[in-house]
C-alpha atoms as a PDB file:
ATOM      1  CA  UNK A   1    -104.906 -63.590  34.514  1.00  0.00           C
ATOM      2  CA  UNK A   2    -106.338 -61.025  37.234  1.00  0.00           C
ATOM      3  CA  UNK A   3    -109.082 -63.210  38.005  1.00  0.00           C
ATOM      4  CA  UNK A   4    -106.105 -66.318  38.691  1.00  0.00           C
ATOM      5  CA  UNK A   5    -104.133 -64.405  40.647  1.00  0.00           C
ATOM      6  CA  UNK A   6    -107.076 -63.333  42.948  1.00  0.00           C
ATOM      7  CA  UNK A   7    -108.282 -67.171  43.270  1.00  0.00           C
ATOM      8  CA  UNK A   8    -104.738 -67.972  44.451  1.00  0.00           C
ATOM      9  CA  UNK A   9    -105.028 -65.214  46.716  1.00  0.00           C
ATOM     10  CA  UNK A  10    -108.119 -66.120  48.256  1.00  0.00           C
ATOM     11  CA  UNK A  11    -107.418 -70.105  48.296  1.00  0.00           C
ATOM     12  CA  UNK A  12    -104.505 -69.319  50.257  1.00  0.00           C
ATOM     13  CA  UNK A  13    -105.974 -66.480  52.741  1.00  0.00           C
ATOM     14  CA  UNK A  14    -109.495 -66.597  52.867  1.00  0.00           C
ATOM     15  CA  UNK A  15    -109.686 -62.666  54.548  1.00  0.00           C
ATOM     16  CA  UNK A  16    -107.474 -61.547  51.465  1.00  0.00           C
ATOM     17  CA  UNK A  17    -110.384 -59.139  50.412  1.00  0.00           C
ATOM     18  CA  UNK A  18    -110.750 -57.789  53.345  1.00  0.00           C
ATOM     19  CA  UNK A  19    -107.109 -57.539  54.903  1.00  0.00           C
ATOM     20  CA  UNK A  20    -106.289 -53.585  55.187  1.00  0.00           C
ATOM     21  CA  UNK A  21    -104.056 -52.233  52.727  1.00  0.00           C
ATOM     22  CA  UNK A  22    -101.564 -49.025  52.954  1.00  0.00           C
ATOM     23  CA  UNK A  23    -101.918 -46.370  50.105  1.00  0.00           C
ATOM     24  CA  UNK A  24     -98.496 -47.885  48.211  1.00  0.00           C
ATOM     25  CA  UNK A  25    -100.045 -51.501  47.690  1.00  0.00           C
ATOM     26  CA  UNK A  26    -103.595 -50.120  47.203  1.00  0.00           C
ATOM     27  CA  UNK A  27    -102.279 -47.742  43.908  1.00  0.00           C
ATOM     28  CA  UNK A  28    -100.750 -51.039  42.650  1.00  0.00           C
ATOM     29  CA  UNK A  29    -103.869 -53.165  43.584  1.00  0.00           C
ATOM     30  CA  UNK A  30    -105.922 -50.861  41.352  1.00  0.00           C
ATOM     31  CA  UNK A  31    -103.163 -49.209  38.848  1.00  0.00           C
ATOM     32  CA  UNK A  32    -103.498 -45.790  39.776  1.00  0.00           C
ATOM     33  CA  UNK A  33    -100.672 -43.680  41.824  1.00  0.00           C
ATOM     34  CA  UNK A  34    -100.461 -42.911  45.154  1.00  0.00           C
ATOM     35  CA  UNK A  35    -100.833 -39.225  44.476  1.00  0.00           C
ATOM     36  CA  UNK A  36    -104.314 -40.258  42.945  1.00  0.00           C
ATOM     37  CA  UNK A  37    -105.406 -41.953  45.516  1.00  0.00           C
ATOM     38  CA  UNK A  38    -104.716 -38.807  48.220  1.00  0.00           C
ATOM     39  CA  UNK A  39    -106.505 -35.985  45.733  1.00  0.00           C
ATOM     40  CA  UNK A  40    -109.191 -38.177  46.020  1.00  0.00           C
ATOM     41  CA  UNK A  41    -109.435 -38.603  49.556  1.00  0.00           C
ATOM     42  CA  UNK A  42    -109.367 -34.704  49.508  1.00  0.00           C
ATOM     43  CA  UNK A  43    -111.809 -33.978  46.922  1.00  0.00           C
ATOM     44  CA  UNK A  44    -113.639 -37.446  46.874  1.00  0.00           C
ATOM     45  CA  UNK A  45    -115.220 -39.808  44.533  1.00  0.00           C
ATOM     46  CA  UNK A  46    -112.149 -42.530  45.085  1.00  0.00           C
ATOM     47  CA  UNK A  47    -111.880 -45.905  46.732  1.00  0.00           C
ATOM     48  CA  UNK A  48    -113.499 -45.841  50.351  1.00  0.00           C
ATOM     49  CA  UNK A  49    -110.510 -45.682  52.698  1.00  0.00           C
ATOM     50  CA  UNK A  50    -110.111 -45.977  56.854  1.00  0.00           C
ATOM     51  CA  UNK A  51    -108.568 -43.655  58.747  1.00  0.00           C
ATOM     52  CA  UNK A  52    -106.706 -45.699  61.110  1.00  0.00           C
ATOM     53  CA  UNK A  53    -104.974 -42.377  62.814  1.00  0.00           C
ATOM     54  CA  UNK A  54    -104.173 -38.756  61.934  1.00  0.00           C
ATOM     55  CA  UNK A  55    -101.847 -39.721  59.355  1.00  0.00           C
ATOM     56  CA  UNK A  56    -102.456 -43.054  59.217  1.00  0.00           C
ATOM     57  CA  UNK A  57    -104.764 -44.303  56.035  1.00  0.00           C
ATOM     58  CA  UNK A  58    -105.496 -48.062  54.843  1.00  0.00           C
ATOM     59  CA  UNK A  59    -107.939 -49.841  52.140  1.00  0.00           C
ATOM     60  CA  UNK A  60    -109.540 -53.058  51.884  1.00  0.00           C
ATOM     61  CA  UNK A  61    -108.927 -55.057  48.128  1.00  0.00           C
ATOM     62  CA  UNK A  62    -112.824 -55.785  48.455  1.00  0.00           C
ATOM     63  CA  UNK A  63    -113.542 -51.656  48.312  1.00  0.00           C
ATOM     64  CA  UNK A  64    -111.044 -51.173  45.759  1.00  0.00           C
ATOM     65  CA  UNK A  65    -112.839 -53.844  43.591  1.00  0.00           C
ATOM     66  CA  UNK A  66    -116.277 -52.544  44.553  1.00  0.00           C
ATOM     67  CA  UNK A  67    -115.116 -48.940  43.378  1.00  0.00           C
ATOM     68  CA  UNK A  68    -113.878 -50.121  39.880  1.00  0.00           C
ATOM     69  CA  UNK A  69    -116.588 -51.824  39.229  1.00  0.00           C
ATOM     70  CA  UNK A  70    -119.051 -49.298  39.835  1.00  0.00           C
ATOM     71  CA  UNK A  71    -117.512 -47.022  37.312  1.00  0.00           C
ATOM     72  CA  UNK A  72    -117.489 -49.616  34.196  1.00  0.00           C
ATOM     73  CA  UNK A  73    -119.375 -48.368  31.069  1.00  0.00           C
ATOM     74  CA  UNK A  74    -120.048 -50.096  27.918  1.00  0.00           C
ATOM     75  CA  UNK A  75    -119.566 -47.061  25.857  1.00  0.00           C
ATOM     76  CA  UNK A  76    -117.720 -43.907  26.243  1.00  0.00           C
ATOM     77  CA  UNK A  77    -121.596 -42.009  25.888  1.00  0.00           C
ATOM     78  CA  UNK A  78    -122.546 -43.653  29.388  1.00  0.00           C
ATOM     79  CA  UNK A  79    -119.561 -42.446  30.561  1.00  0.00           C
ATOM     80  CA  UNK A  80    -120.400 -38.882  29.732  1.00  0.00           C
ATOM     81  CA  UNK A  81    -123.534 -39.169  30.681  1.00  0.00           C
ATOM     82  CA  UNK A  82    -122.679 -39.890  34.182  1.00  0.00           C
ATOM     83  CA  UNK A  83    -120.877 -36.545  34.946  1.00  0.00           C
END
């Protein structure tokens, strides 16, 4: 299904990847809250993010993807392992 809906995506805007993002679209892109996504740009190790202005913060679906992906694990072992 997720894979379907990002071939439709793409098929119909080939820069859909890498198209900035604000914070609300980029917590539904990737499932997590908005109120993850800022403790993480505060304490790190979340999606990388631009800082357009002062206040002013946007993503790109192609970092969100890259981020999830480098945290899956096979087993919930290599996940402990990696902290």
């Amino acid at each position: 299904m997720y894979f379907q809906h990002l071939n439709e995506n793409l098929a119909r805007d080939p820069d859909y990847l890498d198209r900035m993002i604000d914070e609300h679209e980029a917590g539904k892109f990737i499932g997590y809250t908005i109120r993850a996504l800022q403790n993480w740009r505060l304490r790190g190790g979340g999606p990388n993010f631009i800082k357009v202005s002062g206040r002013s913060v946007r993503y790109r679906r192609r970092d969100l993807i890259e981020w999830a992906d480098s945290r899956l694990v096979a087993s919930t072992t290599e996940a402990a392992n990696d902290n």
